[in-house]
C-alpha atoms as a PDB file:
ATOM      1  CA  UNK A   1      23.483  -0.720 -21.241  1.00  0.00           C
ATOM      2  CA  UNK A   2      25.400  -1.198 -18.092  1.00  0.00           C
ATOM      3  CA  UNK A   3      25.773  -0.025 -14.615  1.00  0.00           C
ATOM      4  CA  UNK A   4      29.032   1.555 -15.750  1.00  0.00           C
ATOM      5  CA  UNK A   5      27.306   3.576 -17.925  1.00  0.00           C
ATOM      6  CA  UNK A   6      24.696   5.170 -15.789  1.00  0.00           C
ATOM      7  CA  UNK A   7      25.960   8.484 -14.335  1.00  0.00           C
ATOM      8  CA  UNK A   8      26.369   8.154 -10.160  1.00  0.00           C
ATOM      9  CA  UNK A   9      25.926  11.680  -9.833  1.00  0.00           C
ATOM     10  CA  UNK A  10      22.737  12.761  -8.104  1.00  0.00           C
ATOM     11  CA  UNK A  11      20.056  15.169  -9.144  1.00  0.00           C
ATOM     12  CA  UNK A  12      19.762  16.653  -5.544  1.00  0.00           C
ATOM     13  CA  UNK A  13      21.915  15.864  -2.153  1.00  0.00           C
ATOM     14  CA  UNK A  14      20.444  12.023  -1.392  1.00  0.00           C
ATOM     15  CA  UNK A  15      18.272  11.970  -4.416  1.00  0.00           C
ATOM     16  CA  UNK A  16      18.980   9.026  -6.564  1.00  0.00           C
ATOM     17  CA  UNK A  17      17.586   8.638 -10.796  1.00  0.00           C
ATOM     18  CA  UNK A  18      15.655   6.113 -11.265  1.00  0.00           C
ATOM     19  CA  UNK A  19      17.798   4.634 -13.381  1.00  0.00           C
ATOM     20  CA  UNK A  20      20.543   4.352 -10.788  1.00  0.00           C
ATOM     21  CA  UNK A  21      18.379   2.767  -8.200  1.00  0.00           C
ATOM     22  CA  UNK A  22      16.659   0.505 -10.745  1.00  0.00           C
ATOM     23  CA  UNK A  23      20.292  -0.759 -11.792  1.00  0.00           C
ATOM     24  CA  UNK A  24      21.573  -1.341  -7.638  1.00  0.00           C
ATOM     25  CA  UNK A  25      18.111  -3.251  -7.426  1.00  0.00           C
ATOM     26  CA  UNK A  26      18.882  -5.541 -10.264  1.00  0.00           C
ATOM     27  CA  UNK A  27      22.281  -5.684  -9.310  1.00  0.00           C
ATOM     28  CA  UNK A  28      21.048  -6.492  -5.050  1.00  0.00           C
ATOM     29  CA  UNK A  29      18.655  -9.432  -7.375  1.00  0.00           C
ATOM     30  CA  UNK A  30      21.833 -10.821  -9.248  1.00  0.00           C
ATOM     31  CA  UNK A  31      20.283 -10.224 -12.670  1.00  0.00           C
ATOM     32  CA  UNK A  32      23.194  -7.991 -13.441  1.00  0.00           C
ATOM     33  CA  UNK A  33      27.095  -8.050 -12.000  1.00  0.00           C
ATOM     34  CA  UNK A  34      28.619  -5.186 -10.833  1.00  0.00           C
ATOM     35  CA  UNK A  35      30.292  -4.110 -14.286  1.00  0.00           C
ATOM     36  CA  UNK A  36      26.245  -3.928 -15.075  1.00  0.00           C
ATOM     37  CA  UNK A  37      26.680  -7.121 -17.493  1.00  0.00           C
ATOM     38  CA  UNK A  38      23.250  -9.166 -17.551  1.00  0.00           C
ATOM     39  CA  UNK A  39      23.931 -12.362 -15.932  1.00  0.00           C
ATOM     40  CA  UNK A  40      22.422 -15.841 -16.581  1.00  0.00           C
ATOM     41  CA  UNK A  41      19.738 -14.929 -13.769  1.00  0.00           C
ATOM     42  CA  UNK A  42      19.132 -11.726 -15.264  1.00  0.00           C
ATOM     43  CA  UNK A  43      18.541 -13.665 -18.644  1.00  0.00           C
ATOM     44  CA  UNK A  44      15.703 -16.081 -17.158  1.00  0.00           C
ATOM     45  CA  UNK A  45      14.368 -13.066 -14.730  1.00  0.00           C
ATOM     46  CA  UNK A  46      13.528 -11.604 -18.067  1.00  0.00           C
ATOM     47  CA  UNK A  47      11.780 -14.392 -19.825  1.00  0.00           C
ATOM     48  CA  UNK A  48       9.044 -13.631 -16.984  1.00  0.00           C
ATOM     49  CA  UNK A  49       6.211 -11.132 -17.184  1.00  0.00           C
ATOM     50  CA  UNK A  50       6.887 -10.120 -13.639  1.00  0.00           C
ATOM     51  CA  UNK A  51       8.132  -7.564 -11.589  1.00  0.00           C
ATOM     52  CA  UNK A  52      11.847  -8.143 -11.319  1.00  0.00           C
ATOM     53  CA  UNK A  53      11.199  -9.125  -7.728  1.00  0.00           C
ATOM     54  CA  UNK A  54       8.583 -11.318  -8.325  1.00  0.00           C
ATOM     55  CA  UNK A  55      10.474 -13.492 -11.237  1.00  0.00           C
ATOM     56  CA  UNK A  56      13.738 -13.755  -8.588  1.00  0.00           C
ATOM     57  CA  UNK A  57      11.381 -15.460  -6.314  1.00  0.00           C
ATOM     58  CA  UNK A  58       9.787 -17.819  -8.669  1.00  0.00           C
ATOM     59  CA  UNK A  59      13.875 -18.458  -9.427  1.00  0.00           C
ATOM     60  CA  UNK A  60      15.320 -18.763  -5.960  1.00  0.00           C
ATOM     61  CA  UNK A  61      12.068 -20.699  -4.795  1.00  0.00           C
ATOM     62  CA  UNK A  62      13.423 -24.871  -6.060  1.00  0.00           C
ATOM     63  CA  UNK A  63      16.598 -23.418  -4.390  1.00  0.00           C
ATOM     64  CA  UNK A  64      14.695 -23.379  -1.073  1.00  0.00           C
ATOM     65  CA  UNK A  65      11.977 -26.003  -1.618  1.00  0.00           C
ATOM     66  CA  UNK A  66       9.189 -24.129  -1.913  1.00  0.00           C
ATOM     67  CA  UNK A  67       8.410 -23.862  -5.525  1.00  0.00           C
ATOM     68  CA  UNK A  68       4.103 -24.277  -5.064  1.00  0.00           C
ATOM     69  CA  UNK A  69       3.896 -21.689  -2.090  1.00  0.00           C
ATOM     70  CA  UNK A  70       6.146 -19.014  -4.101  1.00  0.00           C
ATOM     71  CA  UNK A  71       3.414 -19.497  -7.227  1.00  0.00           C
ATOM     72  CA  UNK A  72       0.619 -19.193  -5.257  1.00  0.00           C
ATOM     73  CA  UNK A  73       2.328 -16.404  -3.714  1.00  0.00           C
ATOM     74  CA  UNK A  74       3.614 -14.422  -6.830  1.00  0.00           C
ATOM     75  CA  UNK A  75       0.442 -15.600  -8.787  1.00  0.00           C
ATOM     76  CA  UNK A  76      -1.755 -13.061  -5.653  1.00  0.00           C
ATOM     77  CA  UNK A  77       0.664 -10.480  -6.215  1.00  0.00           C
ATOM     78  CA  UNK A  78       0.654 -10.279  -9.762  1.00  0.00           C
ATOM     79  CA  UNK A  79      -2.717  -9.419 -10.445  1.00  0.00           C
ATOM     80  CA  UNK A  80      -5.094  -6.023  -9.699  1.00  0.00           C
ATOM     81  CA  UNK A  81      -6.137  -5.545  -6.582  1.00  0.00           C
ATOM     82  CA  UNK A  82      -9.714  -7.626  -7.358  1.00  0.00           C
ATOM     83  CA  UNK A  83     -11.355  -6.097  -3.826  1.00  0.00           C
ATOM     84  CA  UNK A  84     -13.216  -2.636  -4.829  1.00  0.00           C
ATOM     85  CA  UNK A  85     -13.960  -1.711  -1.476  1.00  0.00           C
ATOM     86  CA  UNK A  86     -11.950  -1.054   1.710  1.00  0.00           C
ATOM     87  CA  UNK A  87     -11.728  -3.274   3.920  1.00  0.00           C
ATOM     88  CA  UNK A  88     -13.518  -2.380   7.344  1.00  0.00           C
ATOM     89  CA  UNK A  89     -16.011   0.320   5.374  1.00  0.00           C
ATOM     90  CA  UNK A  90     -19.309  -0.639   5.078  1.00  0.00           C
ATOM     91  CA  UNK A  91     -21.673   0.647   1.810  1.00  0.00           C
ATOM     92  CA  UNK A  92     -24.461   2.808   2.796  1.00  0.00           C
ATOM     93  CA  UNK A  93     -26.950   0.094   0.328  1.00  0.00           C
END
């Protein structure tokens, strides 16, 4: 499906579909060009288990030299939040 295909029209006055927005976003990420065609970043973006923000980062990251501090960075971001408390809130035990 492409961008082309996805109706601009709104729902409500400023309310975007979800579908819309999720197309500009992929578009803003380069994974798709503007006639909504998947592009060759869009390709590898999709070989990752990631959010689609996530997998541009782990992309960009050789671009910029810092390769190890986006996995560490994406590999904390990627997972459940493992803290069950909040922080600052002390149990009554």
């Amino acid at each position: 499906m492409s961008v082309a295909h996805i109706s601009l029209t709104s729902v409500g006055a400023g309310i975007r579909s979800p579908c819309v927005r999720a197309a500009q976003l992929l578009n803003y990420l380069s994974a798709l060009d503007d006639d909504g065609n998947m592009t060759n970043i869009g390709r590898m973006m999709a070989d990752f288990p990631l959010d689609p923000q996530l997998s541009r980062v782990l992309l960009a990251a050789p671009e910029f030299n810092c390769s190890n501090e986006a996995l560490s960075i994406v590999a904390m971001l990627s997972v459940p939040n493992w803290y069950g408390g909040r922080i600052g809130v002390r149990s009554n035990s």
